[in-house]
N, C-alpha and C. Protein backbone atom coordinates (compact mmCIF):
# COMPACT_ATOMS: atom_id res chain seq x y z
N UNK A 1 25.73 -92.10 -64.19
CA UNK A 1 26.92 -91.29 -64.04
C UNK A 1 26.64 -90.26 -62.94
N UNK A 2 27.56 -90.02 -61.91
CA UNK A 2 27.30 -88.95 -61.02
C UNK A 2 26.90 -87.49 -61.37
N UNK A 3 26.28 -86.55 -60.82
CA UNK A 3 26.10 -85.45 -61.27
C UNK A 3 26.68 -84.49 -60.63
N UNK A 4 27.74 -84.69 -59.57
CA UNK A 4 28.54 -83.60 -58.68
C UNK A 4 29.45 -83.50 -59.37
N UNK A 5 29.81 -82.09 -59.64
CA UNK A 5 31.16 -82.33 -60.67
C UNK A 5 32.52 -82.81 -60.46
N UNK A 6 32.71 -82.94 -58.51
CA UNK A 6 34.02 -83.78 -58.12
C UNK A 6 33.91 -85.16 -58.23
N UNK A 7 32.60 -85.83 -58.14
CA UNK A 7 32.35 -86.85 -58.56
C UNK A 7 32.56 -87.48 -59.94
N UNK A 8 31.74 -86.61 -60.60
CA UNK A 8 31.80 -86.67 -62.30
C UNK A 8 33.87 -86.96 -63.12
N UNK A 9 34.51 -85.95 -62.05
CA UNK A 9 35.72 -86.02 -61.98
C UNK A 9 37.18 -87.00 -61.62
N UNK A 10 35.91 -87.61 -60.81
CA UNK A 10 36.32 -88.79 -59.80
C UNK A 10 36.25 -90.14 -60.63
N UNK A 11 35.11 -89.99 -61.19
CA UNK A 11 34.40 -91.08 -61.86
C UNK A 11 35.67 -91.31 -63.39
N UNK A 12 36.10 -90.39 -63.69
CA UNK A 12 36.31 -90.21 -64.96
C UNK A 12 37.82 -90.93 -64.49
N UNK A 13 38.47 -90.31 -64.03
CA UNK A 13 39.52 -91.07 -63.30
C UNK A 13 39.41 -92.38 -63.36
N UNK A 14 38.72 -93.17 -62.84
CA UNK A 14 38.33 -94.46 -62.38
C UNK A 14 38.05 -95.35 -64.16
N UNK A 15 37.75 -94.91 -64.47
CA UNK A 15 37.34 -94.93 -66.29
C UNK A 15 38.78 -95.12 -66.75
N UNK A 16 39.67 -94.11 -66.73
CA UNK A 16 40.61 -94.54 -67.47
C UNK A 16 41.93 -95.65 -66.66
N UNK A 17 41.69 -95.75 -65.86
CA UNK A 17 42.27 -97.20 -65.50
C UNK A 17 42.06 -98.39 -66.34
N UNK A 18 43.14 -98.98 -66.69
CA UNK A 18 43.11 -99.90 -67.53
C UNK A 18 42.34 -101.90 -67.16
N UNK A 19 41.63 -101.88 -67.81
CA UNK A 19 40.73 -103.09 -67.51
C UNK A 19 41.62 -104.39 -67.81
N UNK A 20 41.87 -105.47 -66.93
CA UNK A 20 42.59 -106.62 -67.43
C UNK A 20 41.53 -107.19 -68.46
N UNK A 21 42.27 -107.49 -69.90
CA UNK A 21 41.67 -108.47 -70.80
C UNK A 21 40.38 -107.97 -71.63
N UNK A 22 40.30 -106.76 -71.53
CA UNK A 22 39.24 -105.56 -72.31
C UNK A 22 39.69 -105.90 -73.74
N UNK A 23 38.39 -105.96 -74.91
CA UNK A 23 38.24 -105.77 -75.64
C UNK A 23 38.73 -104.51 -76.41
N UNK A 24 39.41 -104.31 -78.01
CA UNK A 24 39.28 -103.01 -78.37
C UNK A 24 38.38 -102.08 -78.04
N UNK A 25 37.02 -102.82 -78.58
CA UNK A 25 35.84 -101.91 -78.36
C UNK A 25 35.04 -101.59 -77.31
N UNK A 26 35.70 -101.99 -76.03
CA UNK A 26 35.18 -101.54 -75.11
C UNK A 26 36.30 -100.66 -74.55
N UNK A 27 37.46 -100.88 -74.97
CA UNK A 27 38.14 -99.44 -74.21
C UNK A 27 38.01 -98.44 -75.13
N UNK A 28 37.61 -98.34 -76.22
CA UNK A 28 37.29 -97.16 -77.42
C UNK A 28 35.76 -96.63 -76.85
N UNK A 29 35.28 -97.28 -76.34
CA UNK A 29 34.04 -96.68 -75.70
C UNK A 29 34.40 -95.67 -73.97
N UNK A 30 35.17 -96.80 -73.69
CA UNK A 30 35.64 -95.94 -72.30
C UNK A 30 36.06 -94.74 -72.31
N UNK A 31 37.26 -94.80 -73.21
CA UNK A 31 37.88 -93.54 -73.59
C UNK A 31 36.91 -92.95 -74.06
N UNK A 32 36.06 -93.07 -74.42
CA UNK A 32 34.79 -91.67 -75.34
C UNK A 32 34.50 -91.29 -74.15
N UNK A 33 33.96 -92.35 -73.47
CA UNK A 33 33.23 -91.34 -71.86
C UNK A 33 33.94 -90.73 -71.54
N UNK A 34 35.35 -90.83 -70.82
CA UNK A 34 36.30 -90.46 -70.60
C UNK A 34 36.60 -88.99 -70.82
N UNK A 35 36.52 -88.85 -72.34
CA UNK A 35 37.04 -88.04 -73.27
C UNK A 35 35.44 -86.84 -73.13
N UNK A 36 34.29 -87.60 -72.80
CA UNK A 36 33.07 -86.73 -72.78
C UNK A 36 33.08 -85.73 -71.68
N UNK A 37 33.34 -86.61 -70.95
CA UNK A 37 32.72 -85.74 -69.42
C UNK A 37 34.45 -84.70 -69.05
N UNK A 38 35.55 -85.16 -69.75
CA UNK A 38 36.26 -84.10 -69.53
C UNK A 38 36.02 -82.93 -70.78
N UNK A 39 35.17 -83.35 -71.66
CA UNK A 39 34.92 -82.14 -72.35
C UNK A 39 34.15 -81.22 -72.03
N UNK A 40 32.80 -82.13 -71.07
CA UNK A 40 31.39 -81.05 -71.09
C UNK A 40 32.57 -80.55 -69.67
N UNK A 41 32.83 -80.98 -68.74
CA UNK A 41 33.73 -80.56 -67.21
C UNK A 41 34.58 -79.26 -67.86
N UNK A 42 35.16 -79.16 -69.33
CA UNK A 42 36.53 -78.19 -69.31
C UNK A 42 35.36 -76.56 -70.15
N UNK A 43 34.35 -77.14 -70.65
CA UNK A 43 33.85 -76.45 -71.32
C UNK A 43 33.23 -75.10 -70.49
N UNK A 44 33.45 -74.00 -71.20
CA UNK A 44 33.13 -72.58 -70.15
C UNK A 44 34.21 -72.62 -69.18
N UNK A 45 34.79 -73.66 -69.11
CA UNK A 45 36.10 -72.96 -67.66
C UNK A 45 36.71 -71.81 -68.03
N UNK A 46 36.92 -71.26 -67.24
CA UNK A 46 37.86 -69.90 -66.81
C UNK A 46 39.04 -70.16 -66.43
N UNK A 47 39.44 -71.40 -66.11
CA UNK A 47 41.07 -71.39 -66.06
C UNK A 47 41.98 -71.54 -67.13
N UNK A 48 42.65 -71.08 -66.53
CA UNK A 48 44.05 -71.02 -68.00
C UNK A 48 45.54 -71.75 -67.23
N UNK A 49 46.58 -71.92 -67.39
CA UNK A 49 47.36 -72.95 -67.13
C UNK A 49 48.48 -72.35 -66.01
N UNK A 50 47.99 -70.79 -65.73
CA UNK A 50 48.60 -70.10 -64.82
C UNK A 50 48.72 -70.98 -63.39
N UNK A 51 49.99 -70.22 -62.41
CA UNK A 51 50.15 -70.75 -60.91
C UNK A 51 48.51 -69.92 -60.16
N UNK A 52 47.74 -68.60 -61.26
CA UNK A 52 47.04 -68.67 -59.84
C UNK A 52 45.75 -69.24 -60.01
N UNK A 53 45.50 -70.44 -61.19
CA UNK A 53 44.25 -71.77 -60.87
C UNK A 53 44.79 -72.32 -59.62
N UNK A 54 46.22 -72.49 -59.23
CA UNK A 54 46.49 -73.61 -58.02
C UNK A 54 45.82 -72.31 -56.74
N UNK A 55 44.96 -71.17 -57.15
CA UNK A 55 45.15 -71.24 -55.61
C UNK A 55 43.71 -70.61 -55.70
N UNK A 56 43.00 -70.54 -54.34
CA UNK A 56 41.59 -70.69 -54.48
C UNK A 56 41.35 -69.88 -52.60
N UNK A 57 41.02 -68.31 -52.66
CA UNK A 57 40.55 -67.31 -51.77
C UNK A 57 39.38 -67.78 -51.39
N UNK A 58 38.33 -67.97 -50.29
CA UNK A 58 37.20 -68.33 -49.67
C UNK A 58 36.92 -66.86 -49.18
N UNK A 59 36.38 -65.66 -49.37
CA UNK A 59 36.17 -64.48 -48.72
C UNK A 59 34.66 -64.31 -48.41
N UNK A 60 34.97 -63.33 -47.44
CA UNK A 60 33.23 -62.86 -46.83
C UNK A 60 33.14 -63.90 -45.90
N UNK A 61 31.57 -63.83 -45.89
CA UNK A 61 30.51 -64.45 -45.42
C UNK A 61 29.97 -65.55 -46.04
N UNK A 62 31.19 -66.67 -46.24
CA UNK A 62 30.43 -67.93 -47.12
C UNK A 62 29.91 -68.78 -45.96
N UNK A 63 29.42 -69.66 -46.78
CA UNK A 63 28.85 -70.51 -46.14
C UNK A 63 29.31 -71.98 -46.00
N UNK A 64 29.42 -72.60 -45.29
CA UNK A 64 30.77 -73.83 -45.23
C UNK A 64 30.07 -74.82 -46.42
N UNK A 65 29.06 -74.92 -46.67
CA UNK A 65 28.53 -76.09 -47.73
C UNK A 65 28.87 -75.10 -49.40
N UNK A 66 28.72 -73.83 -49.38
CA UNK A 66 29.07 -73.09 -50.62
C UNK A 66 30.80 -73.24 -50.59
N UNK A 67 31.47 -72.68 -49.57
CA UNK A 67 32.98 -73.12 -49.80
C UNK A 67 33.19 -74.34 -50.01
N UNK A 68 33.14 -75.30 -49.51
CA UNK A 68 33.06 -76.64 -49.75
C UNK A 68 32.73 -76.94 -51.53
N UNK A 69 31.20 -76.88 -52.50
CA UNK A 69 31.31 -76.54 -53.35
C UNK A 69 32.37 -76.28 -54.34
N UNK A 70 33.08 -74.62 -53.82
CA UNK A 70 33.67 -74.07 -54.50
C UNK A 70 34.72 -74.95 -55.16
N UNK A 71 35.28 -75.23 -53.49
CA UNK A 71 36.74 -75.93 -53.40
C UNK A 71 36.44 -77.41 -54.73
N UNK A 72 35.13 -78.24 -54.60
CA UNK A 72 35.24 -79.43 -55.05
C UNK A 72 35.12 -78.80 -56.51
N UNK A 73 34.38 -77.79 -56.95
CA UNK A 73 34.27 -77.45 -58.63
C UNK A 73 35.65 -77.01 -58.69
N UNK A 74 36.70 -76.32 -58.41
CA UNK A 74 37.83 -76.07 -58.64
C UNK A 74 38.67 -77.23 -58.95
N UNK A 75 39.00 -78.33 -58.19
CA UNK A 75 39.29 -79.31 -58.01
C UNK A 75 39.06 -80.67 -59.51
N UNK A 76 37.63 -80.45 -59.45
CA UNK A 76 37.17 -81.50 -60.70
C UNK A 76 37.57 -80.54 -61.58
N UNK A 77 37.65 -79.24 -61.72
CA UNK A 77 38.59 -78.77 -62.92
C UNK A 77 39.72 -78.84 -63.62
N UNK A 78 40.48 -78.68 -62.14
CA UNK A 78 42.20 -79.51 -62.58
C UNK A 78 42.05 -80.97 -62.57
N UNK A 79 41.12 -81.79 -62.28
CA UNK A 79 41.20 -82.98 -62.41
C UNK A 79 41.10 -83.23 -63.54
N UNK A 80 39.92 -82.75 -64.32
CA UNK A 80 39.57 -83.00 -65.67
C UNK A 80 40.90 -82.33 -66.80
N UNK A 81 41.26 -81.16 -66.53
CA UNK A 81 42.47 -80.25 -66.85
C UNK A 81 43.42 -81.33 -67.47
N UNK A 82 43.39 -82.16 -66.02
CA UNK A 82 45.07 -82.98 -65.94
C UNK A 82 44.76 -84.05 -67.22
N UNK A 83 43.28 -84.72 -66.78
CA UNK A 83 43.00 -85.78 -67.98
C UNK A 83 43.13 -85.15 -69.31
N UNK A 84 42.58 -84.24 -69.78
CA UNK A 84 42.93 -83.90 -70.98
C UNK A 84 44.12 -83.45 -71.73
N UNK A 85 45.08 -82.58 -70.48
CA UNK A 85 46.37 -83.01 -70.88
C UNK A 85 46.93 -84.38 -70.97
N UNK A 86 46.76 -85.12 -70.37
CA UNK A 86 46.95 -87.01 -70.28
C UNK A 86 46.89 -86.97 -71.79
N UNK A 87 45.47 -87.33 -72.11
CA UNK A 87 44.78 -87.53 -73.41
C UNK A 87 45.67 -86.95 -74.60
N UNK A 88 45.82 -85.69 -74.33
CA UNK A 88 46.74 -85.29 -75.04
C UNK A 88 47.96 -85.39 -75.65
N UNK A 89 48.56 -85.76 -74.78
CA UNK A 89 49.86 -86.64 -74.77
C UNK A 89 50.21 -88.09 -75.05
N UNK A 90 49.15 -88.70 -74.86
CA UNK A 90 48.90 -90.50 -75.08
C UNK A 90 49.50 -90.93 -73.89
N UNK A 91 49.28 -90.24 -72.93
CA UNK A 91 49.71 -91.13 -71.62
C UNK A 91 48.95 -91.38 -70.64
N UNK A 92 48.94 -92.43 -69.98
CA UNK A 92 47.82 -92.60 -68.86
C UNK A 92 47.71 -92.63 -67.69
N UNK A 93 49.36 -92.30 -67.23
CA UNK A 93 49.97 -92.25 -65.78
C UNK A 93 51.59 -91.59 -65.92
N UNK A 94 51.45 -90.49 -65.58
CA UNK A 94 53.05 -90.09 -65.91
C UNK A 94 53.45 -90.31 -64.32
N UNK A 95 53.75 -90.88 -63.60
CA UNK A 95 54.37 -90.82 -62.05
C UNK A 95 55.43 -89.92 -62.30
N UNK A 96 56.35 -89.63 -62.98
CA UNK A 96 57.52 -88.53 -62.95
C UNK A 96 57.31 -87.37 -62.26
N UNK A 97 56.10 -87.13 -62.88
CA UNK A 97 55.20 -85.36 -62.79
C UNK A 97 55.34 -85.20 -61.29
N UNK A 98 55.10 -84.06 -61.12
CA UNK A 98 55.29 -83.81 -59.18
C UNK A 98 53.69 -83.47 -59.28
N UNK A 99 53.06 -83.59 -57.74
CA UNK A 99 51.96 -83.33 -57.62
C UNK A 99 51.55 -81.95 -57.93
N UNK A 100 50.07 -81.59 -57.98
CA UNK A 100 49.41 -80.80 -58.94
C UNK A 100 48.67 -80.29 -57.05
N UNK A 101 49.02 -79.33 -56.88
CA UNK A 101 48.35 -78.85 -55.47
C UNK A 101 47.62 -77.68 -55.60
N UNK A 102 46.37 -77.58 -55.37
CA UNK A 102 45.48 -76.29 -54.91
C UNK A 102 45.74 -75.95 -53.67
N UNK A 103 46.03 -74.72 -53.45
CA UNK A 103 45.71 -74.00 -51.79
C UNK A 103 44.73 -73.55 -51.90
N UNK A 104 44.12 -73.90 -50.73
CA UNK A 104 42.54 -72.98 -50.32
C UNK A 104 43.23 -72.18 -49.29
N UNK A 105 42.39 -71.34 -49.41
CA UNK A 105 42.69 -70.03 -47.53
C UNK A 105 41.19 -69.83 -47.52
N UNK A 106 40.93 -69.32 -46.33
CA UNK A 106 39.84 -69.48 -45.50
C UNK A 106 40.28 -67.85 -44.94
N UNK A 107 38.96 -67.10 -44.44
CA UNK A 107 39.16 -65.40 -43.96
C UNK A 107 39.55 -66.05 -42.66
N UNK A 108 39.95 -64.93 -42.13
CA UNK A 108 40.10 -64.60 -40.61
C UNK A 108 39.30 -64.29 -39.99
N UNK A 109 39.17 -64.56 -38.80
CA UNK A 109 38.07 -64.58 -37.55
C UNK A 109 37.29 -65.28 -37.35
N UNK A 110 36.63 -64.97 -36.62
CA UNK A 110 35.85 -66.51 -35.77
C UNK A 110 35.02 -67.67 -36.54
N UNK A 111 34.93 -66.91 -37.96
CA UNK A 111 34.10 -68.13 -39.24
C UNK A 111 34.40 -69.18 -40.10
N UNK A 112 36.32 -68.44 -39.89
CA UNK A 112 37.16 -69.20 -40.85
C UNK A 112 37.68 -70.71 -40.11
N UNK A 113 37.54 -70.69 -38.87
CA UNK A 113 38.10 -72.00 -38.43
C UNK A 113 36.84 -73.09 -38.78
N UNK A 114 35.62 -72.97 -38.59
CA UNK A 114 34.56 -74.00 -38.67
C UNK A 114 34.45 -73.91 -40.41
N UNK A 115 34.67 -72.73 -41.11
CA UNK A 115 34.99 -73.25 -42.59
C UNK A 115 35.46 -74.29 -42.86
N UNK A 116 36.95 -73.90 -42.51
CA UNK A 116 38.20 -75.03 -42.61
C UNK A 116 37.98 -75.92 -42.62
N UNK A 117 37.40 -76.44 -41.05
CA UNK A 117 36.74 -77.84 -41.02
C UNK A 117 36.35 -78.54 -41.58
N UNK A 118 34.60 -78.06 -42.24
CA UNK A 118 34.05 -78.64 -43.04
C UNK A 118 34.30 -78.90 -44.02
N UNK A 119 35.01 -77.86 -44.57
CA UNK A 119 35.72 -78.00 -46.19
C UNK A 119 36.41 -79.39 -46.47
N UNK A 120 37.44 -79.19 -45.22
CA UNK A 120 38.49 -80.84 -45.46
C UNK A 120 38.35 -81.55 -44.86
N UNK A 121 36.96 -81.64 -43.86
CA UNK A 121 36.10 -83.11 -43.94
C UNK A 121 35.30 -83.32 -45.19
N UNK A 122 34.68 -83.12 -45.72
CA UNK A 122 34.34 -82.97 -47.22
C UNK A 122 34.85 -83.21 -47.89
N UNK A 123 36.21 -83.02 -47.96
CA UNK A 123 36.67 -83.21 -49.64
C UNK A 123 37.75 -85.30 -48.98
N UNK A 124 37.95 -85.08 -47.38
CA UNK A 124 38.81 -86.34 -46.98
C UNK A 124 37.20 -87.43 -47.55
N UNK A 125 36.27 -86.83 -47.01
CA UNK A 125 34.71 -88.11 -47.55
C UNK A 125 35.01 -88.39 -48.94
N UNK A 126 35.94 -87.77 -50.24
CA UNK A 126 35.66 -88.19 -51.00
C UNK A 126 37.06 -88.67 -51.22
N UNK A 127 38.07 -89.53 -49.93
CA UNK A 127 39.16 -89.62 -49.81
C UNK A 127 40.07 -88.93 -51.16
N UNK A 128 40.02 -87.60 -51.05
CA UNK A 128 41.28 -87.10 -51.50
C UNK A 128 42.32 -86.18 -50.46
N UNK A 129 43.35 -86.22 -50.82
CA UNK A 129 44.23 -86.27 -49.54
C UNK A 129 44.55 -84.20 -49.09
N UNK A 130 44.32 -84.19 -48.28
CA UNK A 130 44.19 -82.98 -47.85
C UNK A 130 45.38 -82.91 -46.78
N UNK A 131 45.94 -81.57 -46.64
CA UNK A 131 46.95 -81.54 -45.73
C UNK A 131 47.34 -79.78 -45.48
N UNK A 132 47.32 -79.86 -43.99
CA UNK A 132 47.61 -78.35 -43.51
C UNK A 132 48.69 -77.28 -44.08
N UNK A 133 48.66 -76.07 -44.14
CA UNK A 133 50.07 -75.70 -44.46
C UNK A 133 50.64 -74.84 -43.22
N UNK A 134 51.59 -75.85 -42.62
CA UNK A 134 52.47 -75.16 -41.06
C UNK A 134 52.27 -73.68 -41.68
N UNK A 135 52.64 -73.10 -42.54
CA UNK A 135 53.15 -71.74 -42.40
C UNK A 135 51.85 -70.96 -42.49
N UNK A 136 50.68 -71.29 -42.73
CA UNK A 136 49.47 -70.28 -42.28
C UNK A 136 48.72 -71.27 -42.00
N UNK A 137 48.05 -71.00 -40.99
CA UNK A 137 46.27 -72.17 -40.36
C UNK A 137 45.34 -71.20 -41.12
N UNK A 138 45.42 -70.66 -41.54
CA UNK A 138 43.97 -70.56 -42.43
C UNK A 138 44.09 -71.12 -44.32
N UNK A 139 45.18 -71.67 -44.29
CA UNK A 139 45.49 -72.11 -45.85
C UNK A 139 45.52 -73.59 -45.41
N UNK A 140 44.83 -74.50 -46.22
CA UNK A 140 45.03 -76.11 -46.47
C UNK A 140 44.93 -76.70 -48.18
N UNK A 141 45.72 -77.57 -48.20
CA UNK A 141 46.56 -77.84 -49.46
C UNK A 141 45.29 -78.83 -49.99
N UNK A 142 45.09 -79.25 -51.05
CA UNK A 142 44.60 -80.22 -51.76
C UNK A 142 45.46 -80.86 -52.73
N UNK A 143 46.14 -82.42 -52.60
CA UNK A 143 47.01 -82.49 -54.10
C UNK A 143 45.61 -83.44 -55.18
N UNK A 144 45.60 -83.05 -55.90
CA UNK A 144 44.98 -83.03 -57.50
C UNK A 144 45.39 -84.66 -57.64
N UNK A 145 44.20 -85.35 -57.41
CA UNK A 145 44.50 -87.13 -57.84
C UNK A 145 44.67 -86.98 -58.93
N UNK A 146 45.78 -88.18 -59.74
CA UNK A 146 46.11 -88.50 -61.32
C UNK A 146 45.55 -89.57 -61.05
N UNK A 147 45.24 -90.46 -60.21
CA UNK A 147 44.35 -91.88 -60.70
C UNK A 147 43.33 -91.78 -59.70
N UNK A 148 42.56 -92.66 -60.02
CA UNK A 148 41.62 -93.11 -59.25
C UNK A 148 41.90 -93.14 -57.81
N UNK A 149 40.97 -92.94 -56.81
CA UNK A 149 41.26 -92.33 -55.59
C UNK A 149 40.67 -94.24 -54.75
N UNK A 150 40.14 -94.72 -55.10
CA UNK A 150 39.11 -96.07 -54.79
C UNK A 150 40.27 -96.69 -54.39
């Protein structure tokens, strides 16, 4: 099992996709993993179901591999978030739902543009879909995969 927690997040995703011609007891096992790694992932979080988890400040003097970080543990949070609401509900794909978007912002001045960069080359390597926001260049959007990204 991966040990990055956007991975771990990623992975879990990929898990609950439904297997053609699966046994009971192997999707009762899936779902446990499933159901594990969004438990140990939700456990100690600090978010609560507020608009300001969707949004995520980069300040100071970070460092583009620590922002980067940040952004992906935020991320496998609402990922895992979303699965356990799923779980919750007995559903395994609501398409209705509108997307689930984090904003990142990045400081101003000469550190925040090579932030930027790295950040959403980083998170596109783990093809999730990233996208600018016209109305500030130092803010870029992340939408929150509901399935598997593969």
């Amino acid at each position: 099992m991966p040990e990055a927690p956007l991975d771990r997040a990623l992975y879990a995703l990929s898990l609950e996709k439904p297997r053609e011609g699966e046994q009971p007891a192997a999707l009762r096992r899936r779902k446990t993993r499933v159901s594990r790694i969004v438990h140990e992932m939700l456990d100690g979080s600090t978010l609560t179901e507020g608009p300001k988890d969707l949004e995520l400040n980069i300040t100071g003097a970070v460092q583009p591999e620590e922002g980067l970080r940040r952004v992906e543990q935020r991320v496998a949070t609402l990922v895992a978030r979303q699965l356990s609401l799923r779980s919750a509900a007995g559903s395994v794909h609501e398409e209705k739902d509108e997307d689930i978007v984090l904003a990142v912002s990045v400081p101003k001045g000469p550190k925040g543009g090579p932030l930027k960069r790295k950040m959403t080359a980083g998170l596109k390597e783990k093809k999730l879909n990233v996208m600018e926001d016209k109305n500030n260049g130092r803010v870029f959007n992340v939408v929150i995969p509901r399935k598997s990204v593969d």
